[in-house]
PDB file of N, CA and C in Angstrom:
ATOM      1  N   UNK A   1     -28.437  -5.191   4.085  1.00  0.00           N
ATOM      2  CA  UNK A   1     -27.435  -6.129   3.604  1.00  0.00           C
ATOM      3  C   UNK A   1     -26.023  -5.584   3.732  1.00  0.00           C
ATOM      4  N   UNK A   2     -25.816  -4.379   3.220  1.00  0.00           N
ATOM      5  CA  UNK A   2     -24.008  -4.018   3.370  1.00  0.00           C
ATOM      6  C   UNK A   2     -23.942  -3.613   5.052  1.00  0.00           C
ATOM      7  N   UNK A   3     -24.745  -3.079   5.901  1.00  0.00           N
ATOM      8  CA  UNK A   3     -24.669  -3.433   7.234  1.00  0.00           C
ATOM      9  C   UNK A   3     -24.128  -5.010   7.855  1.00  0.00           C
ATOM     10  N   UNK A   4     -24.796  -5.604   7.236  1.00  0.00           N
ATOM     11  CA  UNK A   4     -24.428  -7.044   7.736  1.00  0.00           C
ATOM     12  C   UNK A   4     -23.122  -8.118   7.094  1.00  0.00           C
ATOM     13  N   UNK A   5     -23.129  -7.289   6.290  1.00  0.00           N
ATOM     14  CA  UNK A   5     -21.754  -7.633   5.425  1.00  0.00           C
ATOM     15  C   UNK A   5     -20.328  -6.813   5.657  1.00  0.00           C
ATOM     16  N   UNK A   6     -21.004  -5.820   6.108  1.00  0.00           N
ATOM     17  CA  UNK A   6     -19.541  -4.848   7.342  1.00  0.00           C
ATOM     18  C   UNK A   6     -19.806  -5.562   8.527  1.00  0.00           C
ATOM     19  N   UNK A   7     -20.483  -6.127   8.995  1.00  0.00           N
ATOM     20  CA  UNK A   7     -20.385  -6.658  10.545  1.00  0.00           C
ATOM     21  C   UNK A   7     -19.903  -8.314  10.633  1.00  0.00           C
ATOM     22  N   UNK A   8     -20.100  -8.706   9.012  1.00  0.00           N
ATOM     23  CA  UNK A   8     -18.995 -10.036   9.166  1.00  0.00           C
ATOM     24  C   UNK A   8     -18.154  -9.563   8.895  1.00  0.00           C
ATOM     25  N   UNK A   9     -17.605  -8.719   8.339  1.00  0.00           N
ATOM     26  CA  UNK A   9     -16.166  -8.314   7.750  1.00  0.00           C
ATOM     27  C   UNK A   9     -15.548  -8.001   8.734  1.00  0.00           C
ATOM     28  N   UNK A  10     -15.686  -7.360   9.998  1.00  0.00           N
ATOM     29  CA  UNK A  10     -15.351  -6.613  10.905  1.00  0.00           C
ATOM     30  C   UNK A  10     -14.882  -7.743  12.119  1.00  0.00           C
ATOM     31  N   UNK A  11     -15.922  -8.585  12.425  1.00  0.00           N
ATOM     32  CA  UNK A  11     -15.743 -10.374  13.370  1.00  0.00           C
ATOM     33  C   UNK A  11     -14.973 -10.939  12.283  1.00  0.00           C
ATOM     34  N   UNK A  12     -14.726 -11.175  10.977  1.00  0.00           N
ATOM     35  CA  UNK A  12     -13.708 -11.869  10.272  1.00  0.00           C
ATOM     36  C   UNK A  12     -12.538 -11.450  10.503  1.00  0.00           C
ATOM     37  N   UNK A  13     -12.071  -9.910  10.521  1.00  0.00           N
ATOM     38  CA  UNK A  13     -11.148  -9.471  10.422  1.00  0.00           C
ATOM     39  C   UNK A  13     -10.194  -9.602  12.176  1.00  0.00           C
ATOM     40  N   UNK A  14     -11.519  -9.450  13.237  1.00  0.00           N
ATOM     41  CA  UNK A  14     -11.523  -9.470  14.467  1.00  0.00           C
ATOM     42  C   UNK A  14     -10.975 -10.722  15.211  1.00  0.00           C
ATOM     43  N   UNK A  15     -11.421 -11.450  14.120  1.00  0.00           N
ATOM     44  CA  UNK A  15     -10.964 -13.215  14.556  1.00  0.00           C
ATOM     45  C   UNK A  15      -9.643 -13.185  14.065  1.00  0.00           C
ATOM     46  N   UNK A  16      -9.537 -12.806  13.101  1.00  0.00           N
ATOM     47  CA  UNK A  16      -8.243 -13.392  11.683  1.00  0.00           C
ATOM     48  C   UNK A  16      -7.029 -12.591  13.175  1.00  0.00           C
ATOM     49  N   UNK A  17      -7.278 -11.840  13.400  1.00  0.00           N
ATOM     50  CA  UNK A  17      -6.191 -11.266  14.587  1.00  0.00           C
ATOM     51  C   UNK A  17      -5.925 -11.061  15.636  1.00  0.00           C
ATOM     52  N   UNK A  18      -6.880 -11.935  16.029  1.00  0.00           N
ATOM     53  CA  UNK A  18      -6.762 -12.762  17.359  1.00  0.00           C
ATOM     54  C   UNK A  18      -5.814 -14.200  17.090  1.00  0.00           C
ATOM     55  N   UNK A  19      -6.117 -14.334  15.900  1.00  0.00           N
ATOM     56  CA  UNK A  19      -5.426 -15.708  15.968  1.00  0.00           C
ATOM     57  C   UNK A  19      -4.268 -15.767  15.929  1.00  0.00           C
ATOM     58  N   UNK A  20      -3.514 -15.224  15.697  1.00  0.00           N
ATOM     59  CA  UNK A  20      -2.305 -15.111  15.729  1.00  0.00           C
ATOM     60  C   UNK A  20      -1.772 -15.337  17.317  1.00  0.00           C
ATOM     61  N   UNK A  21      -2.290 -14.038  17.833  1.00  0.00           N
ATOM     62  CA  UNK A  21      -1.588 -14.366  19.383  1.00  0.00           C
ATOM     63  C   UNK A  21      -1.541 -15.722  19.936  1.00  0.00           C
ATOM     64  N   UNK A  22      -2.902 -16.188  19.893  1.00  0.00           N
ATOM     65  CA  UNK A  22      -4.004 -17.477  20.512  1.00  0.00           C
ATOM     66  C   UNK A  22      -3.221 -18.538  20.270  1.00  0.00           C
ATOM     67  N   UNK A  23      -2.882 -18.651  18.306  1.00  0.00           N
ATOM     68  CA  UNK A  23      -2.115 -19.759  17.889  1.00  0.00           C
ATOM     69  C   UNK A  23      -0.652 -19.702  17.858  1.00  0.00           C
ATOM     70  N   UNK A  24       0.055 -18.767  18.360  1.00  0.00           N
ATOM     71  CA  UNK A  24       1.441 -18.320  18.134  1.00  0.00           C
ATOM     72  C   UNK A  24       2.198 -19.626  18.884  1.00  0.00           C
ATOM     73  N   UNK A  25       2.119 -20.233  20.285  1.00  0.00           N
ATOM     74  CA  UNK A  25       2.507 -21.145  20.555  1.00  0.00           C
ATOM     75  C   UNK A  25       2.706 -22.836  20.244  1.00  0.00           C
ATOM     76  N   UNK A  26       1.052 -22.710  19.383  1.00  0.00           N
ATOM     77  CA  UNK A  26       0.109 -23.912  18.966  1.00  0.00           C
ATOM     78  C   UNK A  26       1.205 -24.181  17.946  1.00  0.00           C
ATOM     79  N   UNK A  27       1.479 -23.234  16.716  1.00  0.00           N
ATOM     80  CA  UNK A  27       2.253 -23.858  15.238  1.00  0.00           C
ATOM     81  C   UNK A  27       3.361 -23.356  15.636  1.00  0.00           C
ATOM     82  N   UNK A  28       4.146 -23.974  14.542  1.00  0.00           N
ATOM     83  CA  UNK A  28       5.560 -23.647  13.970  1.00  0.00           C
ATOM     84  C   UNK A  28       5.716 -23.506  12.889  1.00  0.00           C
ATOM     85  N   UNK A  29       5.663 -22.800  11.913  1.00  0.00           N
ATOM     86  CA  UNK A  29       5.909 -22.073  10.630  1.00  0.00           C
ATOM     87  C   UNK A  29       7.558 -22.077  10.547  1.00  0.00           C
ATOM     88  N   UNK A  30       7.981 -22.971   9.659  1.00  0.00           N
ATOM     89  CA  UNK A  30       9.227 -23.039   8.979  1.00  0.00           C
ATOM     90  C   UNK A  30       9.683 -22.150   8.913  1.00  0.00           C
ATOM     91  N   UNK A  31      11.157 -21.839   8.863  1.00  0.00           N
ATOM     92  CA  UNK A  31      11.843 -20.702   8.842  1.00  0.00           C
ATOM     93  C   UNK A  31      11.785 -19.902   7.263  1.00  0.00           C
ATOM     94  N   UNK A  32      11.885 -20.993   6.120  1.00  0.00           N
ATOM     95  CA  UNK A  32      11.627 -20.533   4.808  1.00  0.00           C
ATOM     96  C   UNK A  32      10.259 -20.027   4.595  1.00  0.00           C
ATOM     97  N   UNK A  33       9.381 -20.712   4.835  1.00  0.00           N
ATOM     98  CA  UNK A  33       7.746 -20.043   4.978  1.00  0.00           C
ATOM     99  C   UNK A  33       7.563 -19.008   4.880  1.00  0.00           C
ATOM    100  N   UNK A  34       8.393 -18.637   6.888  1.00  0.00           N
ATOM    101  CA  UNK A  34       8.268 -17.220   6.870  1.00  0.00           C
ATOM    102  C   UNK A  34       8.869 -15.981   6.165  1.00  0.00           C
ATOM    103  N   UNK A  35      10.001 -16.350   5.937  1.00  0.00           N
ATOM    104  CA  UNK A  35      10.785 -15.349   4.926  1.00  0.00           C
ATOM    105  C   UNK A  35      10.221 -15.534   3.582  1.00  0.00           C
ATOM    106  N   UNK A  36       9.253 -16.564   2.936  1.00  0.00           N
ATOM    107  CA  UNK A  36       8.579 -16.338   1.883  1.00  0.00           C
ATOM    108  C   UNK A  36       7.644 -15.492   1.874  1.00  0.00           C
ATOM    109  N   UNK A  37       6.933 -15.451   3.197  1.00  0.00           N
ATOM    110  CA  UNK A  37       5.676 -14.619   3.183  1.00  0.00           C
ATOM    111  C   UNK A  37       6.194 -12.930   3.521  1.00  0.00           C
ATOM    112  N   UNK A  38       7.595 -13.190   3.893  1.00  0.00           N
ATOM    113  CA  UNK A  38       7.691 -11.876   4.165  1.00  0.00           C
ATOM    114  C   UNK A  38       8.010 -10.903   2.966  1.00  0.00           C
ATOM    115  N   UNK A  39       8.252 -11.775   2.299  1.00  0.00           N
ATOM    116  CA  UNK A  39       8.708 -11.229   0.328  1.00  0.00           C
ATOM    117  C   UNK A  39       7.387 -10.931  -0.021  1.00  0.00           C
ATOM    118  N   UNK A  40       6.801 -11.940  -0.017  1.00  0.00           N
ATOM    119  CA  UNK A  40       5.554 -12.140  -0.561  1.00  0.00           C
ATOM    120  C   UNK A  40       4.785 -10.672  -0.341  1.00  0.00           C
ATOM    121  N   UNK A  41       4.822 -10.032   1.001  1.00  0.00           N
ATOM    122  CA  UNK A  41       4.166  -8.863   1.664  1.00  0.00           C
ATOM    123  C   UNK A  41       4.915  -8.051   0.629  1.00  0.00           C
ATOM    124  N   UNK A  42       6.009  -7.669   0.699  1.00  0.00           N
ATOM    125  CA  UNK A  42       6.344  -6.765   0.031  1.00  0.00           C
ATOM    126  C   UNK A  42       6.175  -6.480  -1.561  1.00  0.00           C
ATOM    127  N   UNK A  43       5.903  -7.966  -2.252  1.00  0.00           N
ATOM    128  CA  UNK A  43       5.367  -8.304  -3.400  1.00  0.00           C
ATOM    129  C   UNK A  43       4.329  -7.555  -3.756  1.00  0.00           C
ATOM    130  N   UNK A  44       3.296  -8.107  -2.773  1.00  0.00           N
ATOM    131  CA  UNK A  44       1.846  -7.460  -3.131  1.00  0.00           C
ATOM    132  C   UNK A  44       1.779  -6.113  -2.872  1.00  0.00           C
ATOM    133  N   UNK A  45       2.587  -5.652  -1.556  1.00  0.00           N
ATOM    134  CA  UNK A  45       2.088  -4.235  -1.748  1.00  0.00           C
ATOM    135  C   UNK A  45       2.771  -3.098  -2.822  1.00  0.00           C
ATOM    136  N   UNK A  46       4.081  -4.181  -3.122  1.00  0.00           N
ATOM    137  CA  UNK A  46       4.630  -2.942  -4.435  1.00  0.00           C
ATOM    138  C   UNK A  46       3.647  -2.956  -5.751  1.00  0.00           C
ATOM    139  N   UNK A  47       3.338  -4.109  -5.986  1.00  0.00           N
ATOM    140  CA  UNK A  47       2.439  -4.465  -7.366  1.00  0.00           C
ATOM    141  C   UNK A  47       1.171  -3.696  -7.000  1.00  0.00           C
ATOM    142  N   UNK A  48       0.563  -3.284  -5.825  1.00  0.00           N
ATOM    143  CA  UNK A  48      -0.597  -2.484  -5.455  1.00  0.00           C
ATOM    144  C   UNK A  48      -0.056  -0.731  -5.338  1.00  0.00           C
ATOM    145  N   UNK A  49       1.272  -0.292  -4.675  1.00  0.00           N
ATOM    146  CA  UNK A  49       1.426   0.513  -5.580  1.00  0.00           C
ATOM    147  C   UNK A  49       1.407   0.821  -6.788  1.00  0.00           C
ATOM    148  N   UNK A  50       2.191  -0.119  -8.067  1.00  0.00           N
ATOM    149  CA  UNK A  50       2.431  -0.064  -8.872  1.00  0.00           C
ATOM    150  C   UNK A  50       1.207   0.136  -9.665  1.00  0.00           C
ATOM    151  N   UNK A  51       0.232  -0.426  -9.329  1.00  0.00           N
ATOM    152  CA  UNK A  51      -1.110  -0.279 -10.366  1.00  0.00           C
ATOM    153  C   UNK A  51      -2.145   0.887 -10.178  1.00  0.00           C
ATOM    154  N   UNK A  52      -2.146   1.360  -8.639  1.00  0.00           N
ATOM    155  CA  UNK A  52      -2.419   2.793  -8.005  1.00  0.00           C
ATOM    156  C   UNK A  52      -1.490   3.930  -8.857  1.00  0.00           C
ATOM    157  N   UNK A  53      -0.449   3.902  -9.300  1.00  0.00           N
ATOM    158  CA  UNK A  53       0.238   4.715  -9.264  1.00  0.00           C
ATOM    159  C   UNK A  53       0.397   4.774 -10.933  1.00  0.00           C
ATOM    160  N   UNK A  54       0.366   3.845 -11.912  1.00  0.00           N
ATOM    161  CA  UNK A  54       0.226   3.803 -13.427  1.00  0.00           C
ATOM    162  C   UNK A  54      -0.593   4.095 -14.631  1.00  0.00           C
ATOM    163  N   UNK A  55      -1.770   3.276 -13.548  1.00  0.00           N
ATOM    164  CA  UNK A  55      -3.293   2.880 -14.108  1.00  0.00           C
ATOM    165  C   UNK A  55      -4.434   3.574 -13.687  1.00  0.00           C
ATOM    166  N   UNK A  56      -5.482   4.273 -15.034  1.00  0.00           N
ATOM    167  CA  UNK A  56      -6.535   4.702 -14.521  1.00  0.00           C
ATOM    168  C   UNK A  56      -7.309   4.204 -15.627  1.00  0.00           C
ATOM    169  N   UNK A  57      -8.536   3.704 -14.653  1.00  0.00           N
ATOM    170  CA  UNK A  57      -9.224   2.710 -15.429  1.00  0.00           C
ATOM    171  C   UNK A  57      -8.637   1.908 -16.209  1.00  0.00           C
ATOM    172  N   UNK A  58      -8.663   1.481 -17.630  1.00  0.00           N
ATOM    173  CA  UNK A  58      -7.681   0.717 -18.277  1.00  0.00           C
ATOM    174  C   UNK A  58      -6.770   1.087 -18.895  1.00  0.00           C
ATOM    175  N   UNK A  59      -6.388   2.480 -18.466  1.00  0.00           N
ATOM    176  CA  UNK A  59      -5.104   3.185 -19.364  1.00  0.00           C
ATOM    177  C   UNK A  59      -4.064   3.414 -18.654  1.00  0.00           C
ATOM    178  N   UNK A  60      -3.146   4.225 -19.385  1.00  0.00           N
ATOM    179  CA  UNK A  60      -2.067   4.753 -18.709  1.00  0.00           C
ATOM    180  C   UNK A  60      -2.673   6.064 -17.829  1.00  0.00           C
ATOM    181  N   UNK A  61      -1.728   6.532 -16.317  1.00  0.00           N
ATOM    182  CA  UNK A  61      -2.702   7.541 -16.012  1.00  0.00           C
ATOM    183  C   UNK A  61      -1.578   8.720 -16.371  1.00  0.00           C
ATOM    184  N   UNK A  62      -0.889   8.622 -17.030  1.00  0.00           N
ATOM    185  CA  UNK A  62      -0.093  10.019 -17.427  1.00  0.00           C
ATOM    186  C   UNK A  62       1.021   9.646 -16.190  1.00  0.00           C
ATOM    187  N   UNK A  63       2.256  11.183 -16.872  1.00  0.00           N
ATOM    188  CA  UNK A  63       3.314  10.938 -16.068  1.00  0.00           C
ATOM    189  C   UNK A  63       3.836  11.993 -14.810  1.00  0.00           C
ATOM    190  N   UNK A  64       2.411  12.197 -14.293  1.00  0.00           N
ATOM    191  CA  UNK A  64       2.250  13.355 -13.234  1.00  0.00           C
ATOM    192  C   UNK A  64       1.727  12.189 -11.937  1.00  0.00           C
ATOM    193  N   UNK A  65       1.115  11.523 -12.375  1.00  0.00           N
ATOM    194  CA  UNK A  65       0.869  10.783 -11.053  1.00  0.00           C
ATOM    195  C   UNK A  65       2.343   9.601 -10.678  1.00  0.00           C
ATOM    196  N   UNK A  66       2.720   9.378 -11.310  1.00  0.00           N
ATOM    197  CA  UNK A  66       4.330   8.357 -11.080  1.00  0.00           C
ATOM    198  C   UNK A  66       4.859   9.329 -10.622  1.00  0.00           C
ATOM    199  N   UNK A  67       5.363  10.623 -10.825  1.00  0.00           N
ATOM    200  CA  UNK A  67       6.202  11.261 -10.536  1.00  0.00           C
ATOM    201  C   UNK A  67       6.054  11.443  -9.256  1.00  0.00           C
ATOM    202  N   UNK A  68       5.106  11.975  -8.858  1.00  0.00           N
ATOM    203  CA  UNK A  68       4.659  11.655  -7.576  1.00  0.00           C
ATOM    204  C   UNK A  68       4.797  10.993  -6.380  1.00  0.00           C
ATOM    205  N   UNK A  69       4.367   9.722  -6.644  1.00  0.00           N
ATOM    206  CA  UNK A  69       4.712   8.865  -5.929  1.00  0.00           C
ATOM    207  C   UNK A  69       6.200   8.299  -6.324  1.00  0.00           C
ATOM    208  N   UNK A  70       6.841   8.770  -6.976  1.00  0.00           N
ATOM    209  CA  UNK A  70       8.263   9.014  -7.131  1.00  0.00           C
ATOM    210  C   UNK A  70       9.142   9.677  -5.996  1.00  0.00           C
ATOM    211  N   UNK A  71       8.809  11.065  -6.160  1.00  0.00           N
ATOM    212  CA  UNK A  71       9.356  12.129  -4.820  1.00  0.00           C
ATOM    213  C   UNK A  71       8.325  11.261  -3.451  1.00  0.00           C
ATOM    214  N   UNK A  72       7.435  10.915  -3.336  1.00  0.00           N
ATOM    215  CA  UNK A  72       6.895  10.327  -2.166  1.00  0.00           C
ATOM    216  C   UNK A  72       7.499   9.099  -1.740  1.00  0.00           C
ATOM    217  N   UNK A  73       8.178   8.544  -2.660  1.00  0.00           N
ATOM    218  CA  UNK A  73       8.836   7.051  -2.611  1.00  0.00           C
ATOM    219  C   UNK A  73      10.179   7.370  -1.986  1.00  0.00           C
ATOM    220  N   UNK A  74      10.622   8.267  -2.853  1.00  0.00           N
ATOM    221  CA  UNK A  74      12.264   8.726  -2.524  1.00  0.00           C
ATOM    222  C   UNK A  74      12.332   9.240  -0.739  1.00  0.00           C
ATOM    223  N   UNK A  75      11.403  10.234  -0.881  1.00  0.00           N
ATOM    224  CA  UNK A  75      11.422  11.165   0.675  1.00  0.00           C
ATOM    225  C   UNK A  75      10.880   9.939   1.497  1.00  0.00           C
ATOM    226  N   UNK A  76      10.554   9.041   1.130  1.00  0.00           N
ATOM    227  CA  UNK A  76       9.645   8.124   2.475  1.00  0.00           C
ATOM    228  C   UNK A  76      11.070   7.182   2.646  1.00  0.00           C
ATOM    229  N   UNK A  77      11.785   6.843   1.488  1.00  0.00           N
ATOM    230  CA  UNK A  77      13.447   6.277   1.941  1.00  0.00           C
ATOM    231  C   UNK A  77      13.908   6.756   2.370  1.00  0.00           C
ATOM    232  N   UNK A  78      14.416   7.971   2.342  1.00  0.00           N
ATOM    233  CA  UNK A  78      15.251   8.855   3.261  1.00  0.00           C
ATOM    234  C   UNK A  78      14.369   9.439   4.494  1.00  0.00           C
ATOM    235  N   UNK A  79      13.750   8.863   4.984  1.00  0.00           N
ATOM    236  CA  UNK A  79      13.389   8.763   6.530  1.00  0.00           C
ATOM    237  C   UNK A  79      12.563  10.178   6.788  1.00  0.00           C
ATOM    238  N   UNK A  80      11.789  10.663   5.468  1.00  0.00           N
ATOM    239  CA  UNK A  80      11.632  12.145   5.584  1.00  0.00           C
ATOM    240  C   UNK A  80      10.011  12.167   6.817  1.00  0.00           C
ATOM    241  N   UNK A  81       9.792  12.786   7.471  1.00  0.00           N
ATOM    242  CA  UNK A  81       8.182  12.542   8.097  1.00  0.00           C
ATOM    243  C   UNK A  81       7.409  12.469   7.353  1.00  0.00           C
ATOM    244  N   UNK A  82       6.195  11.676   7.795  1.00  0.00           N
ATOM    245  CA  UNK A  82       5.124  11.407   6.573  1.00  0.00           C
ATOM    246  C   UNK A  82       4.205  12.239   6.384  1.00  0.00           C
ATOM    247  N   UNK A  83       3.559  13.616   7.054  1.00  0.00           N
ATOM    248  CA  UNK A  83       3.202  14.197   6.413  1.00  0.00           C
ATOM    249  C   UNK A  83       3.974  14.861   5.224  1.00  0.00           C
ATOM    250  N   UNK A  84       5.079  15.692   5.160  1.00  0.00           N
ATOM    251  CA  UNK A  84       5.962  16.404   4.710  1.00  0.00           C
ATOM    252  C   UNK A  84       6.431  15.528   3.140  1.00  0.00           C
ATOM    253  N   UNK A  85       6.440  13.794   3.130  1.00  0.00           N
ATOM    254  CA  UNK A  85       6.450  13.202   2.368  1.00  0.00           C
ATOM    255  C   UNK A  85       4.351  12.928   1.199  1.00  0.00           C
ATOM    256  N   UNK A  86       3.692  13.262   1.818  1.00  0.00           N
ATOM    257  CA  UNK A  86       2.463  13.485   1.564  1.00  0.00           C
ATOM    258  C   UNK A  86       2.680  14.610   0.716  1.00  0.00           C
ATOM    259  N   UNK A  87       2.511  15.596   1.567  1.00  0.00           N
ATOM    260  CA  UNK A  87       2.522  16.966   0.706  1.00  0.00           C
ATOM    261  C   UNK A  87       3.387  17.052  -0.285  1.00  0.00           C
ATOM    262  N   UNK A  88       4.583  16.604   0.124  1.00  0.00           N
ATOM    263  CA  UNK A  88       5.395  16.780  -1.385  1.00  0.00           C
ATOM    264  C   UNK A  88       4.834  15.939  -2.284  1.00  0.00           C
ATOM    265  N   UNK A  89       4.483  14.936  -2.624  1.00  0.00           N
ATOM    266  CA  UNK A  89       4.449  13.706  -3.798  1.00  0.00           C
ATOM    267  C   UNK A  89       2.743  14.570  -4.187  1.00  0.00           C
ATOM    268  N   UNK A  90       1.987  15.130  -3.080  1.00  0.00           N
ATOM    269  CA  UNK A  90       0.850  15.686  -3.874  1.00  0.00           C
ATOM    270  C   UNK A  90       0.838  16.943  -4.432  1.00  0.00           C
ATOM    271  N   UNK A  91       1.520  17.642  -4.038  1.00  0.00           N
ATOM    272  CA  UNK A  91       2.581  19.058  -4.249  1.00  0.00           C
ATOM    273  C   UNK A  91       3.061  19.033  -5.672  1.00  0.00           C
ATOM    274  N   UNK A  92       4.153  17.949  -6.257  1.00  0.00           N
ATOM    275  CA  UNK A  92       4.751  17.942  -6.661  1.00  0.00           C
ATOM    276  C   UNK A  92       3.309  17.023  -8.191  1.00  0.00           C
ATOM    277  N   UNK A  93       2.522  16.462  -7.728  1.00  0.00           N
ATOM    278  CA  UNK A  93       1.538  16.096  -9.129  1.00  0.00           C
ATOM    279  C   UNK A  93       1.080  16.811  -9.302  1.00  0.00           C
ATOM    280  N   UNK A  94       0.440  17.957  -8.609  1.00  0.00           N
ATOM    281  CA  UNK A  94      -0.431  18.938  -8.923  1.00  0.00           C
ATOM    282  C   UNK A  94       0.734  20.051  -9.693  1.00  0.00           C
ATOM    283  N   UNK A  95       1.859  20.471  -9.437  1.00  0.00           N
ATOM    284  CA  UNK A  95       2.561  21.170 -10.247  1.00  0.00           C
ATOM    285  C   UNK A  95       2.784  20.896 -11.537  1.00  0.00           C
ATOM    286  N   UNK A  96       2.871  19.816 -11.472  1.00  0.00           N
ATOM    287  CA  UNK A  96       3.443  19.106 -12.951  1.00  0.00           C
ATOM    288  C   UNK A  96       1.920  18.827 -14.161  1.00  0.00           C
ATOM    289  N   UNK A  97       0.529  18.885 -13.168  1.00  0.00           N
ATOM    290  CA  UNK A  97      -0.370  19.016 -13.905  1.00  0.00           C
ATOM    291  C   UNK A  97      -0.992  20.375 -14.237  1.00  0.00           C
ATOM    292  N   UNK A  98      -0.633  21.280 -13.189  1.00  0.00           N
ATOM    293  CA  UNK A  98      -0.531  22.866 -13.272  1.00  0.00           C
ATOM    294  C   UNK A  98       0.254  23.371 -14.680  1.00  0.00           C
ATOM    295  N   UNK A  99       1.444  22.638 -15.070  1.00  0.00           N
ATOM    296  CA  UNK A  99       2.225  22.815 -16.024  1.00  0.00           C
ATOM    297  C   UNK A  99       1.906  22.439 -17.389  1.00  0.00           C
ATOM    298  N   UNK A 100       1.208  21.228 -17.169  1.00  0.00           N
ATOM    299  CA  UNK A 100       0.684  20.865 -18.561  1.00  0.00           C
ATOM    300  C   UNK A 100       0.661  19.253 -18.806  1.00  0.00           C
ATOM    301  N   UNK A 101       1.967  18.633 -17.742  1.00  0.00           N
ATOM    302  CA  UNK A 101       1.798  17.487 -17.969  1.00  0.00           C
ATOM    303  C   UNK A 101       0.671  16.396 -16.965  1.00  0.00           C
ATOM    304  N   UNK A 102       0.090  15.743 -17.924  1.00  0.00           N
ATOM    305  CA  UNK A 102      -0.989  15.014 -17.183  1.00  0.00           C
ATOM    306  C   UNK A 102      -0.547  14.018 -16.970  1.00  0.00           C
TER     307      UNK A 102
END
């Protein structure tokens, strides 16, 4: 069963992006649409940081993991490379839990 449920997921996902090219000529998507959905993207993926980065299980996850993705947030604005932005934001939780704060 999860074999066959990765192999629709995989032709769902396979289709879902094909279509785009296929239908790119076919529609016209409003100019507001698109700049809604383009908020919209950025919506969901901050609120999916935001709950990765707060929440463990139903609590708070302490203030070593924000911090984190704090210096990882900052260095990934200032154009820093992404490993180098990795290591620091995991660098920088593990110190701060090395220290005491969780």
């Amino acid at each position: 069963m999860p074999l066959m449920a990765i192999l629709l997921m995989a032709a769902g996902t396979y289709a879902f992006r094909l279509a785009g090219p296929a239908l790119r000529d076919r529609l016209r998507v409003p100019d507001r649409l698109n700049r809604m959905l383009s908020v919209a993207a950025v919506v969901l993926l901050s609120a999916l940081v935001a709950t990765a980065a707060l929440t463990e299980g139903h609590g708070f996850a302490g203030w070593a993991r924000p911090s984190g993705v704090l210096v990882g947030g900052v260095l990934a604005a200032r154009r820093v490379p992404f490993p180098v932005v990795i290591v620091a934001a995991a660098g920088s939780t593990a110190l701060l839990r090395w220290c005491g704060v969780s």
